[in-house]
C-alpha atoms as a PDB file:
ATOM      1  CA  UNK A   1      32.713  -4.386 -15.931  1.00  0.00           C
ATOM      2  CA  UNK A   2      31.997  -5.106 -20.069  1.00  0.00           C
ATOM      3  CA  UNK A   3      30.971  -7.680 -21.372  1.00  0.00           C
ATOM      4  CA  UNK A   4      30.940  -8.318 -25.119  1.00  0.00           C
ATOM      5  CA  UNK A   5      28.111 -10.955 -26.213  1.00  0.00           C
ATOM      6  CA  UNK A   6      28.813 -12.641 -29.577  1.00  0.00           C
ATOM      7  CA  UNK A   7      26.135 -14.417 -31.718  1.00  0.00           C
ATOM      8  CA  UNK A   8      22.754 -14.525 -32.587  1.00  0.00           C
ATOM      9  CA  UNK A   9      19.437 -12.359 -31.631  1.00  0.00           C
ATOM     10  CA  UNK A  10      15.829 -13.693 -32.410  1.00  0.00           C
ATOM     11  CA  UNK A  11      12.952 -12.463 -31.716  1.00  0.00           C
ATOM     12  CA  UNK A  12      11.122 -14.545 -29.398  1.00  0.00           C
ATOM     13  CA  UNK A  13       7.276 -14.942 -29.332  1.00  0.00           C
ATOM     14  CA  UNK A  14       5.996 -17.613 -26.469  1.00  0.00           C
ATOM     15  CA  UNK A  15       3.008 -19.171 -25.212  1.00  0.00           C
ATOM     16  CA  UNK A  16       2.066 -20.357 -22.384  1.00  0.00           C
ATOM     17  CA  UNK A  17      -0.554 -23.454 -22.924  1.00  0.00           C
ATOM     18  CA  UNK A  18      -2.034 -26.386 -20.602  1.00  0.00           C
ATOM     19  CA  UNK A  19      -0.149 -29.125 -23.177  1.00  0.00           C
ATOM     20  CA  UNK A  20       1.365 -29.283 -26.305  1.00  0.00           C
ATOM     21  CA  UNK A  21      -0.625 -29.047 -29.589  1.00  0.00           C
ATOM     22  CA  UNK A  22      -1.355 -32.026 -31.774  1.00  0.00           C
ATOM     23  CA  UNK A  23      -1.253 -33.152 -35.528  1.00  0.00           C
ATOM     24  CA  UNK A  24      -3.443 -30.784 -36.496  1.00  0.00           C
ATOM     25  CA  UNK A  25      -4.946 -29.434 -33.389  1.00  0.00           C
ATOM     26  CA  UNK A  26      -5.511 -25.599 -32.756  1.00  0.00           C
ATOM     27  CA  UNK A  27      -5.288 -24.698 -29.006  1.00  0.00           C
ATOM     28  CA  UNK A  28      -5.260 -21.041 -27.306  1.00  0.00           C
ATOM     29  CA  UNK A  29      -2.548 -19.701 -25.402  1.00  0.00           C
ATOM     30  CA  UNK A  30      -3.223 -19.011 -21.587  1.00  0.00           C
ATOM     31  CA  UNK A  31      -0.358 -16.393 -22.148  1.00  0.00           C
ATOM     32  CA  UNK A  32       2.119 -14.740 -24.623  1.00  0.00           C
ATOM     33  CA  UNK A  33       4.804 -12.343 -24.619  1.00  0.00           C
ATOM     34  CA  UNK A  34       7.424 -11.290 -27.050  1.00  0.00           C
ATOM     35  CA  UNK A  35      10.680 -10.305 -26.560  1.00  0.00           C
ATOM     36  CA  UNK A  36      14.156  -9.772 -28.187  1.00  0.00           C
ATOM     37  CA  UNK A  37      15.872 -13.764 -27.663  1.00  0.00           C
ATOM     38  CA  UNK A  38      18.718 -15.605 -28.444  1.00  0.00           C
ATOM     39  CA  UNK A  39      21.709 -17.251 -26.305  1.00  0.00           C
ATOM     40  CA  UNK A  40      23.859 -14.200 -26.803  1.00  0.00           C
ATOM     41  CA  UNK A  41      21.366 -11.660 -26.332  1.00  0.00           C
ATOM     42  CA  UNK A  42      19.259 -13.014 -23.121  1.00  0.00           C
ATOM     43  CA  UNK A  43      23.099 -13.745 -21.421  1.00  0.00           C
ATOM     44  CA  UNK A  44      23.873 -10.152 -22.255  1.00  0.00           C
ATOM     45  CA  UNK A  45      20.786  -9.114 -20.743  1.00  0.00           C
ATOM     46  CA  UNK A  46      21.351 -11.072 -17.515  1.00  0.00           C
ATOM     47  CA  UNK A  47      24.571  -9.372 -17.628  1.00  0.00           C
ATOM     48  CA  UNK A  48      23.341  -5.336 -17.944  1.00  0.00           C
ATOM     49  CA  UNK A  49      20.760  -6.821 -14.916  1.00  0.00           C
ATOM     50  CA  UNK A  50      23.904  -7.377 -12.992  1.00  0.00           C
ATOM     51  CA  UNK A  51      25.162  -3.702 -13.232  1.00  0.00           C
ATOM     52  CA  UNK A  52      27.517  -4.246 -15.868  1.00  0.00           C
ATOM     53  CA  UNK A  53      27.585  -3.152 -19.514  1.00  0.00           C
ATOM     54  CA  UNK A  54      26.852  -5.304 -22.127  1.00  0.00           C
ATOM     55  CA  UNK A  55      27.559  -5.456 -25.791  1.00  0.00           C
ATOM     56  CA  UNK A  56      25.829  -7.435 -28.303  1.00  0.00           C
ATOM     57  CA  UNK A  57      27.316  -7.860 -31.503  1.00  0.00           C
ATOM     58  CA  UNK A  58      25.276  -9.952 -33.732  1.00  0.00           C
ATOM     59  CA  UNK A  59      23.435  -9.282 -36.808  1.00  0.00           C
ATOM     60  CA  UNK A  60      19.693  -7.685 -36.621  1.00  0.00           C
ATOM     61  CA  UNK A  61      19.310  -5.642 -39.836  1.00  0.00           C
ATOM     62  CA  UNK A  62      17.001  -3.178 -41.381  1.00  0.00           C
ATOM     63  CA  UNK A  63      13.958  -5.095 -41.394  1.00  0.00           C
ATOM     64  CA  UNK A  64      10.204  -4.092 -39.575  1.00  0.00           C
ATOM     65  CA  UNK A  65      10.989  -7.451 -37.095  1.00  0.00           C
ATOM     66  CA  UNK A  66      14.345  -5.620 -36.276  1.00  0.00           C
ATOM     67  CA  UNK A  67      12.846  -2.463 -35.145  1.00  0.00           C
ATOM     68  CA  UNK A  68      11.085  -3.994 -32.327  1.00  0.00           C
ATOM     69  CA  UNK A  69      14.153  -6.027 -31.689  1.00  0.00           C
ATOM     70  CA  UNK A  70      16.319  -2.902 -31.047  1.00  0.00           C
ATOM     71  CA  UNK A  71      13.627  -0.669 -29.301  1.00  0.00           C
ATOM     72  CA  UNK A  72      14.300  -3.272 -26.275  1.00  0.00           C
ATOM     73  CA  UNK A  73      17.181  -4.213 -26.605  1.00  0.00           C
ATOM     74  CA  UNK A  74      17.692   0.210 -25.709  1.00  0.00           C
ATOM     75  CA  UNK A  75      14.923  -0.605 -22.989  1.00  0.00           C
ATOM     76  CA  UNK A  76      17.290  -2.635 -21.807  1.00  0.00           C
ATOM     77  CA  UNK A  77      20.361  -0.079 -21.849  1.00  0.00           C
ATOM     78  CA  UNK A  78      22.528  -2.573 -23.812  1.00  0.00           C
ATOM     79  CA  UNK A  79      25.273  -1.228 -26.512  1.00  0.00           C
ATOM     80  CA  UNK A  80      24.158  -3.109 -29.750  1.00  0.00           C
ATOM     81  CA  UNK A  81      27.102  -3.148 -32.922  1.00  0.00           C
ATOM     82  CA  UNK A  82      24.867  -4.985 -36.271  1.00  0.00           C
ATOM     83  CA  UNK A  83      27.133  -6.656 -38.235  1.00  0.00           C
ATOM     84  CA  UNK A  84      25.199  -5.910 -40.967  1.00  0.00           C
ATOM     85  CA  UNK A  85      22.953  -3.233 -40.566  1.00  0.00           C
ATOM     86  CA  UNK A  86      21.125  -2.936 -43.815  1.00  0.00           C
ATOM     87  CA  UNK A  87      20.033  -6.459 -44.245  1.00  0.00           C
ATOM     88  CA  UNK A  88      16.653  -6.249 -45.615  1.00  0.00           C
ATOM     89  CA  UNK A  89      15.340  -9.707 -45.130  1.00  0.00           C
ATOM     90  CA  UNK A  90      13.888 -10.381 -41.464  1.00  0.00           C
ATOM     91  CA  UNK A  91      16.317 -11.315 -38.446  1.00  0.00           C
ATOM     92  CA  UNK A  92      15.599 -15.086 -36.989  1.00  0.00           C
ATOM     93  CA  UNK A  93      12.237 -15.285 -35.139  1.00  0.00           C
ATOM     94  CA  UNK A  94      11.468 -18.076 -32.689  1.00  0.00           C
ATOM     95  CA  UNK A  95       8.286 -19.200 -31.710  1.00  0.00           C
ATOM     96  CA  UNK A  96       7.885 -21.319 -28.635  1.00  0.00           C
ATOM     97  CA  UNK A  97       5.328 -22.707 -26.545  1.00  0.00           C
ATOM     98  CA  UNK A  98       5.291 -23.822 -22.955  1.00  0.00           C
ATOM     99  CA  UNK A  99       4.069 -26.300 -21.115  1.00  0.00           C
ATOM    100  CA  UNK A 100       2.450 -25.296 -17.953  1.00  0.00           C
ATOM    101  CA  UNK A 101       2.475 -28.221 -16.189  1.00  0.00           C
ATOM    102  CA  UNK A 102       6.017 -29.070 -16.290  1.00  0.00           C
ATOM    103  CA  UNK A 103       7.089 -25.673 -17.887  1.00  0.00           C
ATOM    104  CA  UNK A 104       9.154 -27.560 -20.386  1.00  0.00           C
ATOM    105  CA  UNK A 105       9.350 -25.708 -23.804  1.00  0.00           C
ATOM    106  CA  UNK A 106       9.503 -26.239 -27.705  1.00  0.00           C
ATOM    107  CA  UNK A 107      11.083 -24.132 -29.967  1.00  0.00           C
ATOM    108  CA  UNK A 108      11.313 -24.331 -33.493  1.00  0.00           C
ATOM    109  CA  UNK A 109      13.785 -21.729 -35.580  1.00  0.00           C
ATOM    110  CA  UNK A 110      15.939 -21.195 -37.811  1.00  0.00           C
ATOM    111  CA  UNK A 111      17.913 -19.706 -35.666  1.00  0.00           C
ATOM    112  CA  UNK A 112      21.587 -17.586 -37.443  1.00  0.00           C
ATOM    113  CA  UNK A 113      21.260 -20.106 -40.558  1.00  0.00           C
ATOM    114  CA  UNK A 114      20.170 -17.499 -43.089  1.00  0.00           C
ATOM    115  CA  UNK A 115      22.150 -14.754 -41.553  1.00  0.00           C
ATOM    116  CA  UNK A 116      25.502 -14.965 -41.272  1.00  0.00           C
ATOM    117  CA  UNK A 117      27.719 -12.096 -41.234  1.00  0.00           C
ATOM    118  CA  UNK A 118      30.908 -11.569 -42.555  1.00  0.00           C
ATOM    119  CA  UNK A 119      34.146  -9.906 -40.583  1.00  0.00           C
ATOM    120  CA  UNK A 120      35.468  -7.722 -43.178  1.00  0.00           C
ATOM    121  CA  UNK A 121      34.123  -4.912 -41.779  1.00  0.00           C
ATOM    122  CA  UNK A 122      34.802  -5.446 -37.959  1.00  0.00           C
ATOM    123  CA  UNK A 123      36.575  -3.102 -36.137  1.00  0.00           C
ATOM    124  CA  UNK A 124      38.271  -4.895 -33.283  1.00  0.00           C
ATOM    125  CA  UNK A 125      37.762  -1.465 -31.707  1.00  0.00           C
ATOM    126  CA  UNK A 126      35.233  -3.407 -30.411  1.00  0.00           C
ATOM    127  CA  UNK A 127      37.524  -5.062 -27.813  1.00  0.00           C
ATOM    128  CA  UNK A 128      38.501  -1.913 -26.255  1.00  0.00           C
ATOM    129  CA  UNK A 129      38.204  -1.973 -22.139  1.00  0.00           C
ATOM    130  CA  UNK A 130      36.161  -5.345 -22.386  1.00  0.00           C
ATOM    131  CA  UNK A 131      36.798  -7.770 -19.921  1.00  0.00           C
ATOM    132  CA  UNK A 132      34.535 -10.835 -20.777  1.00  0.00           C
ATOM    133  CA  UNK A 133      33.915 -12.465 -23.787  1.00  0.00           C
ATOM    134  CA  UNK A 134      30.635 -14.799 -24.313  1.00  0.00           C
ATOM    135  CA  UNK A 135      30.644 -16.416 -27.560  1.00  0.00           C
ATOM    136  CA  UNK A 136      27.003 -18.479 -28.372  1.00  0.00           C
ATOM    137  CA  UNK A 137      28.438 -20.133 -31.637  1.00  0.00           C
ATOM    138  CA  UNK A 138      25.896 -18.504 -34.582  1.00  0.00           C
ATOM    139  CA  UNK A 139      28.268 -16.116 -35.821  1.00  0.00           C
ATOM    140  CA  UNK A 140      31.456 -18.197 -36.259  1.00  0.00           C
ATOM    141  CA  UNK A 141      33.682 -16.211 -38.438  1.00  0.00           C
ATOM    142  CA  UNK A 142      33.486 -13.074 -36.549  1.00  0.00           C
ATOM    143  CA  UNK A 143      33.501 -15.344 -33.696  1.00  0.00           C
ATOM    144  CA  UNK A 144      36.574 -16.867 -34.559  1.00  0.00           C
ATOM    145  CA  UNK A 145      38.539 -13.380 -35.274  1.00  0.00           C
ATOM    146  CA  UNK A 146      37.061 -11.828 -32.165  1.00  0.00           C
ATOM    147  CA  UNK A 147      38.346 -15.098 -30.034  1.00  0.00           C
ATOM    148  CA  UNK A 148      42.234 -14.932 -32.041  1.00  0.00           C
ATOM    149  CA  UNK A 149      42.266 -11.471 -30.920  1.00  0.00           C
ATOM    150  CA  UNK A 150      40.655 -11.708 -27.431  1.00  0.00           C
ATOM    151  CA  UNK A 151      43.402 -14.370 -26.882  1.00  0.00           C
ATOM    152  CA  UNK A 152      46.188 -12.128 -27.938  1.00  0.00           C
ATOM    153  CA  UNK A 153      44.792  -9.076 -25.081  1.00  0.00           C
ATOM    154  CA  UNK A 154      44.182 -11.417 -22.528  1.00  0.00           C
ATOM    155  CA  UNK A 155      40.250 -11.249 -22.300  1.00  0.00           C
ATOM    156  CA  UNK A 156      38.526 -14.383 -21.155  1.00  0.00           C
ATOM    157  CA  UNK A 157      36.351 -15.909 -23.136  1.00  0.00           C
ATOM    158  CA  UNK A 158      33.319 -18.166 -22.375  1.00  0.00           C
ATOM    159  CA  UNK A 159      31.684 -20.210 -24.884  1.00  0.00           C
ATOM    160  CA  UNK A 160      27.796 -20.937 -24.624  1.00  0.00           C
ATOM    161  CA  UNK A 161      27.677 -24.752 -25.952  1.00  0.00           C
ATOM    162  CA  UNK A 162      23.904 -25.328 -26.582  1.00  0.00           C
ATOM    163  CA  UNK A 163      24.798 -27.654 -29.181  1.00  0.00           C
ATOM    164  CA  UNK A 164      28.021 -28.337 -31.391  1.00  0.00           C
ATOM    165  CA  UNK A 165      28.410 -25.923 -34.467  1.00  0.00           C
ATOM    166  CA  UNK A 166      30.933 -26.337 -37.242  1.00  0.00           C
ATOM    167  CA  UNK A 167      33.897 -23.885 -36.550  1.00  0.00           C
ATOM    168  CA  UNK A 168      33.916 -24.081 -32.451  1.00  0.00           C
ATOM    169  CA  UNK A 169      37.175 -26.062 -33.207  1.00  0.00           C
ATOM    170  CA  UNK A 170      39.011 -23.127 -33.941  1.00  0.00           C
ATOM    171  CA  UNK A 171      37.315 -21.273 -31.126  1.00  0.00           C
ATOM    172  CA  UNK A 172      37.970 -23.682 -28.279  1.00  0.00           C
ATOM    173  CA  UNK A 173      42.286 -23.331 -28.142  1.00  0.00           C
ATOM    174  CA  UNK A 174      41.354 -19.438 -27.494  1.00  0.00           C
ATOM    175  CA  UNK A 175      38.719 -20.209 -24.387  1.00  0.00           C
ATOM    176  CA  UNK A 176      38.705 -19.729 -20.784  1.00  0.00           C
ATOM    177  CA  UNK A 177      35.552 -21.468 -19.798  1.00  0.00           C
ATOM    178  CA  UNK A 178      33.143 -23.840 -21.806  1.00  0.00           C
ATOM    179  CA  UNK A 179      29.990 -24.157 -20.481  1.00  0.00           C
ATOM    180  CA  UNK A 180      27.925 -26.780 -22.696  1.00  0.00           C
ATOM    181  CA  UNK A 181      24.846 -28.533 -22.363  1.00  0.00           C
ATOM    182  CA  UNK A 182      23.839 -32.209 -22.126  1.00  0.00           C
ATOM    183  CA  UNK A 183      23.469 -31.938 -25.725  1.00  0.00           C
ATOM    184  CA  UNK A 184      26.710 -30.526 -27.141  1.00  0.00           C
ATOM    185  CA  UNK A 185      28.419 -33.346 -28.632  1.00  0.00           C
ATOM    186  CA  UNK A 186      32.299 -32.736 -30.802  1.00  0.00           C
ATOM    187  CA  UNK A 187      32.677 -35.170 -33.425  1.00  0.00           C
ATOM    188  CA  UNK A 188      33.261 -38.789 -32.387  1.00  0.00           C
ATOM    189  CA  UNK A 189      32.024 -37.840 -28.840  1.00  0.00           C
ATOM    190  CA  UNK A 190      28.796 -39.806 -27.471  1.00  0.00           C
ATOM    191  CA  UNK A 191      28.906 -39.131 -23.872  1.00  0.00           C
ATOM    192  CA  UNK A 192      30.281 -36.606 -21.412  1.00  0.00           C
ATOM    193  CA  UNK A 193      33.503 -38.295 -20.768  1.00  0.00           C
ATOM    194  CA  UNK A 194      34.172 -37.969 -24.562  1.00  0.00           C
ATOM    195  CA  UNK A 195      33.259 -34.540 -24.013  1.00  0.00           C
ATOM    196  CA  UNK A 196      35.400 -33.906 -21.403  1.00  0.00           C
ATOM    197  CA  UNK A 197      38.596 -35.450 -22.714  1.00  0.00           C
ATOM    198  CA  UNK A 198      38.285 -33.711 -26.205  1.00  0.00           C
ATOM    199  CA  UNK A 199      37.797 -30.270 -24.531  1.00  0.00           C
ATOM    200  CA  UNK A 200      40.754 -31.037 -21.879  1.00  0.00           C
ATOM    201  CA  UNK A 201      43.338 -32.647 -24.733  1.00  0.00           C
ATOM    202  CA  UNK A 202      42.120 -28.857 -27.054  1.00  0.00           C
ATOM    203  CA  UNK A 203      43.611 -27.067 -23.542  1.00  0.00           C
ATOM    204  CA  UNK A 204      40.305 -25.614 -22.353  1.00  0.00           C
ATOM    205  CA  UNK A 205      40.722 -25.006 -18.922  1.00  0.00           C
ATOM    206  CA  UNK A 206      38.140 -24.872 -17.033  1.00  0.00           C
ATOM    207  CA  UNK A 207      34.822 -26.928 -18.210  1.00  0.00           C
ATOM    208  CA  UNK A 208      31.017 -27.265 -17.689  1.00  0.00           C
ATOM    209  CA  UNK A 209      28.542 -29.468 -18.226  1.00  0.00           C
ATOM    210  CA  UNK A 210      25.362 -28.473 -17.423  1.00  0.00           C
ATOM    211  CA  UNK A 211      21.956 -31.012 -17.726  1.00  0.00           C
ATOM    212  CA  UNK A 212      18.330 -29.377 -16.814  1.00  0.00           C
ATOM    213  CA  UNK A 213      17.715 -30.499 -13.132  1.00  0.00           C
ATOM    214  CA  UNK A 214      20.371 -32.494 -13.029  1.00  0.00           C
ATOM    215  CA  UNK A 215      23.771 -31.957 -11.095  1.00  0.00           C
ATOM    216  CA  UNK A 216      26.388 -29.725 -12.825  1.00  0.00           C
ATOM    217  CA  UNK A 217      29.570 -31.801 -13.936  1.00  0.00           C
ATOM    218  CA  UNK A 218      32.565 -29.703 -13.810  1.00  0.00           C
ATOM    219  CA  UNK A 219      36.559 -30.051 -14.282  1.00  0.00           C
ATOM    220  CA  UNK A 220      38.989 -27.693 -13.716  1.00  0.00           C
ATOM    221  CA  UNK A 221      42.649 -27.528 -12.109  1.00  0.00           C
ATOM    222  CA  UNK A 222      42.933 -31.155 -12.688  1.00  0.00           C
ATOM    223  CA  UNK A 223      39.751 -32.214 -10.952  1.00  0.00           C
ATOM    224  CA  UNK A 224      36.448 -33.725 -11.642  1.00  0.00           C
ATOM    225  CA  UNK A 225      33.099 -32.367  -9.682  1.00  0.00           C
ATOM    226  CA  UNK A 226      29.724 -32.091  -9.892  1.00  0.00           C
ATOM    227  CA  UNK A 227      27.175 -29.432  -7.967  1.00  0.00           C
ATOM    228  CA  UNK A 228      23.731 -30.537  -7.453  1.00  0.00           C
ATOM    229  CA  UNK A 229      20.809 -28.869  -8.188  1.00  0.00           C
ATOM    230  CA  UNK A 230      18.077 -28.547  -5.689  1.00  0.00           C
ATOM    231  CA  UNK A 231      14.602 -29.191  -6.954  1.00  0.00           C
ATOM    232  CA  UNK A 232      12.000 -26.689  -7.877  1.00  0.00           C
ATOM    233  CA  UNK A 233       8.772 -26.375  -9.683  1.00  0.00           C
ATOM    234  CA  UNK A 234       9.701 -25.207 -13.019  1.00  0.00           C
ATOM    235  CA  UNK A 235       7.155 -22.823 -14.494  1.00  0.00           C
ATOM    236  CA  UNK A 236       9.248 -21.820 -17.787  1.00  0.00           C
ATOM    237  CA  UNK A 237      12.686 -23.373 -18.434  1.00  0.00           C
ATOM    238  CA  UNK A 238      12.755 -21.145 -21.553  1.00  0.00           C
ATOM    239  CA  UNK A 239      15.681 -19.043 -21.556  1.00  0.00           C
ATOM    240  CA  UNK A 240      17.347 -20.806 -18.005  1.00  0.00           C
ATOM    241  CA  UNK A 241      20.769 -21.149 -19.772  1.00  0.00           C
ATOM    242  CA  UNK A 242      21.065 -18.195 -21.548  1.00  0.00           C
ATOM    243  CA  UNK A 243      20.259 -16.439 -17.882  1.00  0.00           C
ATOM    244  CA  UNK A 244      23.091 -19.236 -16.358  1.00  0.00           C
ATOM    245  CA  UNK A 245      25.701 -17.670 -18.559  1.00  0.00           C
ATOM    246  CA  UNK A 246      25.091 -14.371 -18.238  1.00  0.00           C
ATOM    247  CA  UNK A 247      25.135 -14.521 -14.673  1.00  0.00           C
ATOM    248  CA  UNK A 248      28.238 -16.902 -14.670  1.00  0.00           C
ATOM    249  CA  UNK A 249      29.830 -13.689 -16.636  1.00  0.00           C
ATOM    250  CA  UNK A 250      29.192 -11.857 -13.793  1.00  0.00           C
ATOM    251  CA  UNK A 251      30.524 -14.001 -10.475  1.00  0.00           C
ATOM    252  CA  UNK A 252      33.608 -15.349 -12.303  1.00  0.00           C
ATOM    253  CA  UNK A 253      34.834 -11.822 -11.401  1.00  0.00           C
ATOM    254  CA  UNK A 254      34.874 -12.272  -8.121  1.00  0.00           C
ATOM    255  CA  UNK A 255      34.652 -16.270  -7.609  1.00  0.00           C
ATOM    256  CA  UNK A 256      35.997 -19.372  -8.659  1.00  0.00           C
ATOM    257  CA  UNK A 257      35.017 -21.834 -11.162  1.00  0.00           C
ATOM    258  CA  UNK A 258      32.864 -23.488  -8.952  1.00  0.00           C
ATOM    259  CA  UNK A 259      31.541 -21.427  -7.251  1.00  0.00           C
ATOM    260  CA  UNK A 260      30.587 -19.251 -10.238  1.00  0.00           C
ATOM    261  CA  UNK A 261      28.648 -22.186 -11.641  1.00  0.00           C
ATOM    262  CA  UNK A 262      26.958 -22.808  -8.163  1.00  0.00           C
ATOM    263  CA  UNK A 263      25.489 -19.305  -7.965  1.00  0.00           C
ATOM    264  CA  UNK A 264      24.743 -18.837 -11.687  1.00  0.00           C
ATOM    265  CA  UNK A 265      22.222 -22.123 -11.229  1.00  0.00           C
ATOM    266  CA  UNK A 266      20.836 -19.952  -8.045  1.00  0.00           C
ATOM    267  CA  UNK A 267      19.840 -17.318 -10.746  1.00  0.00           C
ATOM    268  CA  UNK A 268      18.799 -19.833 -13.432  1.00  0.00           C
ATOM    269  CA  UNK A 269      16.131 -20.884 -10.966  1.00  0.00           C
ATOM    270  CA  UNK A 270      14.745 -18.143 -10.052  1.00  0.00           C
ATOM    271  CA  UNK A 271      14.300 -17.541 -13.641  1.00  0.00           C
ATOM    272  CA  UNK A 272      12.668 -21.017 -14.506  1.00  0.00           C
ATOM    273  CA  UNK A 273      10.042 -19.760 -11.707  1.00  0.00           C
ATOM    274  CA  UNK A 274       8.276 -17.501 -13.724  1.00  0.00           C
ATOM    275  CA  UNK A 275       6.739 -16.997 -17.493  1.00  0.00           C
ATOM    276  CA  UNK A 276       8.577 -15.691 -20.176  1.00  0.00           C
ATOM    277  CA  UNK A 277      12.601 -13.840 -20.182  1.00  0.00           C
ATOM    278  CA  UNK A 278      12.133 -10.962 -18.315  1.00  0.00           C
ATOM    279  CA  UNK A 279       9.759 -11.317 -15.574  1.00  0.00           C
ATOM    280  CA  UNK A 280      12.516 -13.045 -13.235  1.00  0.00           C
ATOM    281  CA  UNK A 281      14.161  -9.974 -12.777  1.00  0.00           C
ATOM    282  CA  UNK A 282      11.901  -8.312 -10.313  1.00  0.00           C
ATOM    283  CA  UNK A 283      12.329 -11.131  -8.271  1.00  0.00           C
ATOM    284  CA  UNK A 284      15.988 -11.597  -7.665  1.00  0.00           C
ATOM    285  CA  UNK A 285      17.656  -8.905  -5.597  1.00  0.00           C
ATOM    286  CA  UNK A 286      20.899  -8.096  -7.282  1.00  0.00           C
ATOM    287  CA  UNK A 287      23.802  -8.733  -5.245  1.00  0.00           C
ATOM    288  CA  UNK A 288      27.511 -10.839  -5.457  1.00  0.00           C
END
C-alpha cells in the first residue's frame, strides 16, 4: 500500500536527563540522539516500518540542516517530494529533552511557521496509486488542494490533530478519520463533547480522541466508545502519536475503526518504552 504524508519535517535533537533544567541551570544529558522529526514524517516512518511505501511531501530545502534530514529520511527508504527545494534558510529544528523518570518530554520549536510552501507548483501527480492520505496540519494550502482532490478520487484521508491550526476547516468536509489529541480545540470548543459535535455536524465520519494514558474516546457509525489503555512505564513519550498514526494508516486497511485505534495504541507503547524515534522498531515484530 502508499501512503502520502502531508506536513512538516524537523529535525529533532533530544536528551535524555534525570529532571528538567531550571532558570538558569546547566545540566548534562544522560543521552542524545538526532533524527529527522515531525508529525508527518515520524507517521510516515511508522508507515515504511509496516511494509508499505511512504511519501512525504513537506518542505526541507537546500540548507546544511536539510542534508542530514534527507540522508535518513533515504535510510529510511521513504519517497520524499520538497515543496520547495531551494529554500536556503534552515528547515524547523526541535530540541527536546526528556524526563527519565516519568519519560515525559518538552519541546520547544518553531515548528512549519517560517516555512510555508506554496501549491503553485504541485503536481497532483502526486496522488497517483495512493491509497492513504495523512495530513499533520503545517502545510495548509497544499494541504487543502491535496484533500479537494483526494476527495474527488476517493482516497481516505486522516488528519493528525495535535493541536487546532487555522485552515483545518476547509480540510475537515474532505476527511475520513480525525484523530486529535486532548489538546485540539475548534473555535468555541472547550471540551471533548464540543469537539465531538463540531467534527460530527462538519460530516467527519469517523473520530478520535486520543489523551496520553488515558482511554481513547471514539465515535463512529452513530456511536460513542472509548478503549482503555493499559498502563506501562513510559521511558520516552516523544514521538508516541506520530507512531499511533502511522500505524493506524496501516490496520485501517484491514480493520475497523476501532479496532484500528486499539492496535495502533499497542504500537504507540511499545514505542514510549524506549529512548528516542527509532529505537522501538527492533522491538516490535511486524505483523497485522
Amino acid at each position: 500500500m502508499n501512503g502520502l504524508f502531508v506536513g512538516l519535517t524537523t529535525l529533532d535533537i533530544i536528551y535524555l536527563a534525570d529532571h528538567f533544567p531550571h532558570s538558569n541551570e546547566k545540566i548534562v544529558a544522560l543521552d542524545q540522539s538526532i533524527a529527522a522529526g515531525g508529525p508527518a514524517t515520524n507517521a510516515a516512518i511508522t508507515f515504511q516500518h509496516f511494509g508499505h511505501q511512504a511519501t512525504v511531501l513537506s518542505m526541507i530545502g537546500n540548507h546544511p540542516i536539510s542534508q542530514l534530514i534527507c540522508a535518513e529520511l533515504e535510510d529510511c527508504a521513504l519517497s520524499v517530494f520538497d515543496l520547495s527545494p531551494s529554500h536556503e534558510n534552515p528547515p524547523p529544528t526541535s530540541s527536546i529533552i526528556v524526563d527519565k523518570l516519568t519519560g515525559k518530554r518538552a519541546v520547544i520549536s518553531i515548528n512549519a511557521i517560517k516555512s510555508q510552501a506554496k501549491a503553485d507548483k504541485l503536481s497532483l501527480e502526486i496522488l497517483q496509486d495512493v491509497d492513504i492520505i495523512l495530513i499533520d496540519g503545517h502545510q495548509m494550502v497544499v494541504s487543502q488542494l491535496i484533500a479537494q482532490q483526494a476527495h474527488l478520487k476517493n482516497i481516505p484521508i486522516m488528519i493528525d490533530g495535535g493541536s487546532w491550526k487555522p485552515g483545518f476547516e476547509k480540510i475537515l468536509p474532505y476527511v475520513n478519520y480525525a484523530i486529535c489529541s486532548a489538546n485540539f480545540y475548534p473555535p468555541n470548543c472547550y471540551n471533548s463533547d464540543d469537539v465531538f459535535n463540531y467534527l460530527k455536524q462538519i460530516g467527519v465520519p469517523n473520530i478520535a480522541i486520543t489523551n496520553g494514558e488515558n482511554p481513547i474516546k471514539c465515535w463512529t457509525q452513530e456511536e460513542f466508545n472509548c478503549i482503555d489503555i493499559s498502563p506501562i512505564k513510559a521511558v520516552d513519550t516523544l514521538g508516541a502519536g506520530d507512531v499511533f498514526h502511522g500505524a493506524f494508516c496501516h490496520f485501517i486497511f484491514k480493520h475497523n475503526f476501532m479496532d484500528s485505534l486499539s492496535k495502533a495504541s499497542e504500537v504507540a507503547k511499545v514505542a514510549c518504552q524506549s529512548f528516542g524515534t527509532r529505537k522501538w522498531m527492533n522491538e516490535l515484530k511486524v505483523n497485522t
